[in-house]
N, C-alpha and C. Protein backbone atom coordinates (compact mmCIF):
# COMPACT_ATOMS: atom_id res chain seq x y z
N UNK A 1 0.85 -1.18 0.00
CA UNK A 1 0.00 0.00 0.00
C UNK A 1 0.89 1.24 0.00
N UNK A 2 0.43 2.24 -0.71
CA UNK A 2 1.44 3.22 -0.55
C UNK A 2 0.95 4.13 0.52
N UNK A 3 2.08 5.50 0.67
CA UNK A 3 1.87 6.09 1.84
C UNK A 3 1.54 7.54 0.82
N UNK A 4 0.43 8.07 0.73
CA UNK A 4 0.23 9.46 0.33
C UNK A 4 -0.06 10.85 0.86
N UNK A 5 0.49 11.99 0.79
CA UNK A 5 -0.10 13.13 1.62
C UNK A 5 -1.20 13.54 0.57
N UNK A 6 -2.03 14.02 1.94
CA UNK A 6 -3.49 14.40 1.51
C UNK A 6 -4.08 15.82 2.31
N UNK A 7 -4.51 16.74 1.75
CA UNK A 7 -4.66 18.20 2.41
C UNK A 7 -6.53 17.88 3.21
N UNK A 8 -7.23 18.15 4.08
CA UNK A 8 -8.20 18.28 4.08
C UNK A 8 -9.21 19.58 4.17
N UNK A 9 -10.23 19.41 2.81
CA UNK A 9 -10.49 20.50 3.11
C UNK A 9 -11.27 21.24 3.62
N UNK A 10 -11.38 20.83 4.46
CA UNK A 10 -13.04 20.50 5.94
C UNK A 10 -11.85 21.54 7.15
N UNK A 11 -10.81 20.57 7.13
CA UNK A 11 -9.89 21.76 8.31
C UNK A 11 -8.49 21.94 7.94
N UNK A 12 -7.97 22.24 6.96
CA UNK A 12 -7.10 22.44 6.48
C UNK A 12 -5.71 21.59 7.13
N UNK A 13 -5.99 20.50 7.62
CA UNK A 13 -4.70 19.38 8.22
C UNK A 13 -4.47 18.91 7.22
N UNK A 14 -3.17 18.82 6.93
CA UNK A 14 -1.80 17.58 6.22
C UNK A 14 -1.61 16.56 6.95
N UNK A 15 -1.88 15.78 5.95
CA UNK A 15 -1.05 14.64 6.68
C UNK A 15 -0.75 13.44 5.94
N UNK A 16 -0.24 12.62 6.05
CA UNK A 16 0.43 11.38 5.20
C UNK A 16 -0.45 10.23 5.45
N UNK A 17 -1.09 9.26 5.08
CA UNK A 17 -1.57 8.57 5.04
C UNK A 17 -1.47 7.21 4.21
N UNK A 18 -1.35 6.16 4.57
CA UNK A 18 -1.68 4.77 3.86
C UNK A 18 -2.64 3.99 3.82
N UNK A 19 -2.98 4.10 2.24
CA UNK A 19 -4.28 3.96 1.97
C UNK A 19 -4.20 2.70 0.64
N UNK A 20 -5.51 2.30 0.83
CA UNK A 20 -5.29 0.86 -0.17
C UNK A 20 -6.11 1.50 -1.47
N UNK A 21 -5.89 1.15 -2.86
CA UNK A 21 -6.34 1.99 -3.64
C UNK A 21 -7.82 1.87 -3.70
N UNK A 22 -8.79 0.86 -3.08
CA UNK A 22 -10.02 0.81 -3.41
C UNK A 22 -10.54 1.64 -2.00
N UNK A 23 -9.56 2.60 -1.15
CA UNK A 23 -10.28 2.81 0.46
C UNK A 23 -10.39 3.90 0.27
N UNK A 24 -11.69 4.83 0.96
CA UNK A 24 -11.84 5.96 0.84
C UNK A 24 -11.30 6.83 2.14
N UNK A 25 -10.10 7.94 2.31
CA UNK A 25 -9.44 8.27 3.37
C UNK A 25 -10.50 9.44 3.89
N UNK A 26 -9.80 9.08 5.10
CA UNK A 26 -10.19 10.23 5.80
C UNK A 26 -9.60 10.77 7.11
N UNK A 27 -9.77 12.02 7.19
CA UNK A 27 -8.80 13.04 7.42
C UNK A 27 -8.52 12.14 9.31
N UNK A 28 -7.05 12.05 9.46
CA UNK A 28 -7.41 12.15 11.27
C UNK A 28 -7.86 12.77 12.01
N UNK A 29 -8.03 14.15 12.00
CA UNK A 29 -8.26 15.63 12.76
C UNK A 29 -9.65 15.08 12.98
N UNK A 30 -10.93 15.17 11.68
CA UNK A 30 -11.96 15.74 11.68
C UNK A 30 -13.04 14.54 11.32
N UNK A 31 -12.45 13.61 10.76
CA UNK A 31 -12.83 12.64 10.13
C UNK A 31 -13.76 13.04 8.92
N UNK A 32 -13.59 14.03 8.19
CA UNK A 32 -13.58 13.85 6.60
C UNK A 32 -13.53 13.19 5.44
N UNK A 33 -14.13 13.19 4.66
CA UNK A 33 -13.66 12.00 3.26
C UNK A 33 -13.10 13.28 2.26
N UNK A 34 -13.24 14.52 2.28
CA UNK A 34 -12.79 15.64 1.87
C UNK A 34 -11.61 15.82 1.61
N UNK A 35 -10.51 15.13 1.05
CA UNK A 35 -9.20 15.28 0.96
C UNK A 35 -8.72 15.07 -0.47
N UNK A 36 -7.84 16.09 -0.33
CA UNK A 36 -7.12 16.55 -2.12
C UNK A 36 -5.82 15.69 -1.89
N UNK A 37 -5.62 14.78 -2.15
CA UNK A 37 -4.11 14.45 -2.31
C UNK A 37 -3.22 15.08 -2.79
N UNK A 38 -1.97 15.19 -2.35
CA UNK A 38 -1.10 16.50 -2.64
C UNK A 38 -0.13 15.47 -3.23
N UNK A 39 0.86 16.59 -4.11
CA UNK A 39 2.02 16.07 -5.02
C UNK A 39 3.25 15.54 -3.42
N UNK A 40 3.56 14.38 -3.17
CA UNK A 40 4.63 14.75 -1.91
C UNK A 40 5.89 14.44 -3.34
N UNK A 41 7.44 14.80 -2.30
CA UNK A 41 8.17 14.73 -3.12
C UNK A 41 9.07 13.53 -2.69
N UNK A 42 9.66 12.80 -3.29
CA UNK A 42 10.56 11.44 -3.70
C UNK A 42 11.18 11.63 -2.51
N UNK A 43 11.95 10.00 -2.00
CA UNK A 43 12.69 10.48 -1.11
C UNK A 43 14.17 9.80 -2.29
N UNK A 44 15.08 11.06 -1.75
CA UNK A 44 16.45 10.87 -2.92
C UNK A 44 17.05 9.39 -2.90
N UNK A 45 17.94 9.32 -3.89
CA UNK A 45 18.57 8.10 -4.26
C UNK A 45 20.10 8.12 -3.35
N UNK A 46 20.41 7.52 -2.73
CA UNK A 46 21.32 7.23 -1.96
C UNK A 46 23.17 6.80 -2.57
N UNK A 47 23.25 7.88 -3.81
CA UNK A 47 23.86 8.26 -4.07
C UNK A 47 25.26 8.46 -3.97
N UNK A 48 24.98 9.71 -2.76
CA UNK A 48 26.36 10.67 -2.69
C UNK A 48 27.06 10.29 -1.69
N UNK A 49 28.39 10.34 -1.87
CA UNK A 49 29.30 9.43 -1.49
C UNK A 49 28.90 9.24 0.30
N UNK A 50 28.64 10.48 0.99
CA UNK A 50 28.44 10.66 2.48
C UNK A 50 26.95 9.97 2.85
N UNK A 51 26.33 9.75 2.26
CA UNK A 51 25.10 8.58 2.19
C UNK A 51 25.02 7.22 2.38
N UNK A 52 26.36 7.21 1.01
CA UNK A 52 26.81 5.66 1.65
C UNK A 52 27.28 5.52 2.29
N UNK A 53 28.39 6.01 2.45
CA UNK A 53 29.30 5.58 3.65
C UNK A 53 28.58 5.72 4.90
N UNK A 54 27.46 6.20 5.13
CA UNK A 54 26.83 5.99 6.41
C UNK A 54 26.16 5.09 6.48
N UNK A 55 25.29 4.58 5.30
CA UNK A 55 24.54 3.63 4.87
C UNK A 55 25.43 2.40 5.30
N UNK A 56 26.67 2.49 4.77
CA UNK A 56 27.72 0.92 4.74
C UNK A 56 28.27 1.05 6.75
N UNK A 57 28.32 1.95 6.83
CA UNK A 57 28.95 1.96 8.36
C UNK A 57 27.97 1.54 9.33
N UNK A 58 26.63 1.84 9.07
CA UNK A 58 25.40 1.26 9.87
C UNK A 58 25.10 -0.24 9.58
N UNK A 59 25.40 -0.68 8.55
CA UNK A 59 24.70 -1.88 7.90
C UNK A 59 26.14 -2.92 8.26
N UNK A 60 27.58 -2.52 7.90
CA UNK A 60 28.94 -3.01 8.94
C UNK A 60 28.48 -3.20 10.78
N UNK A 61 27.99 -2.33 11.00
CA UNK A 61 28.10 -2.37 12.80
C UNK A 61 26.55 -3.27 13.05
N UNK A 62 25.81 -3.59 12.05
CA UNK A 62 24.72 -4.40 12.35
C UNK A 62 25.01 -5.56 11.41
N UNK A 63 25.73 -6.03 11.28
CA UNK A 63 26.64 -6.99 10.94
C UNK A 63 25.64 -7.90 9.52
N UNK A 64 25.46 -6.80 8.76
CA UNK A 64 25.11 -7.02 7.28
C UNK A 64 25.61 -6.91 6.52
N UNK A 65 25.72 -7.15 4.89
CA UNK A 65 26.71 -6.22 4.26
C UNK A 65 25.44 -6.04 3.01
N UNK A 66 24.45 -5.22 3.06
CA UNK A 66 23.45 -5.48 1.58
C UNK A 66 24.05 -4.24 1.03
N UNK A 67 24.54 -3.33 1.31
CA UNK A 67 24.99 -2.25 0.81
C UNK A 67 26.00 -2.13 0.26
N UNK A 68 27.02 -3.08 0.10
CA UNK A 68 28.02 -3.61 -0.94
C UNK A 68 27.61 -4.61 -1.67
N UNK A 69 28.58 -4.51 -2.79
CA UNK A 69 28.41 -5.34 -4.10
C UNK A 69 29.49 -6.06 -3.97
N UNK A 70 29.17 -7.50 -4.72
CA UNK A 70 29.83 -9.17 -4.13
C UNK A 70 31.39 -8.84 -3.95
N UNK A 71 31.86 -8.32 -4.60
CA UNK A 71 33.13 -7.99 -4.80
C UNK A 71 33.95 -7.16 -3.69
N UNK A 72 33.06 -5.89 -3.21
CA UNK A 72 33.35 -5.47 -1.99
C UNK A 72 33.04 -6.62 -0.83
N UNK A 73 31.98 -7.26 -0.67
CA UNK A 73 31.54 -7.76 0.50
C UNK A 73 32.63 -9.31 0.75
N UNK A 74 33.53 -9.62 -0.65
CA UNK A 74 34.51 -10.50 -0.50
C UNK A 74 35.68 -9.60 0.30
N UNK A 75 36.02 -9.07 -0.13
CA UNK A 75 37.32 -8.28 0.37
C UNK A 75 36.96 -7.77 1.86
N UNK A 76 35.82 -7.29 2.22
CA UNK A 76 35.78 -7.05 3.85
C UNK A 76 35.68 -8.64 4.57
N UNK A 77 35.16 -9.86 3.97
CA UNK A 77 35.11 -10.71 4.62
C UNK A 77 36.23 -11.01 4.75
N UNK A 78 37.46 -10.98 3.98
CA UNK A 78 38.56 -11.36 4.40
C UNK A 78 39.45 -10.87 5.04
N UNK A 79 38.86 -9.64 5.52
CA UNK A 79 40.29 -9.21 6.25
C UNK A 79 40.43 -9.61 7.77
């Protein structure tokens, strides 16, 4: 199910919501069916170099490795 923001326009609350596509939402505040779904924006691609390396240093100290590729995750196993 996805998670969508939705404006209401009964009392003007935002809020994010997960909703199944056949369910009709409604607002938490007021309990409304009155809601405009709003554009939300992406969350970014995990990219830039200081992303990963936090990404790989969290996922190292919880003793995973999904955040390297086979080739890296050989070379840390061996050291």
């Amino acid at each position: 199910m996805p998670i969508y923001d939705y404006r209401c326009s009964e009392c003007g609350q935002t809020s994010e919501l997960l909703v199944r596509t056949s369910a009709v939402p409604a607002c938490p505040a007021c309990g409304s069916q009155r809601l405009d779904k709003l554009v939300a924006a992406t969350a970014p691609q995990a990219r830039t170099p200081g992303i990963v390396s936090r990404a790989r240093a969290q996922a190292a100290k919880e003793g995973h490795f999904s955040n390297y590729n086979s080739a890296e995750r050989r070379r840390i196993r061996s050291r």
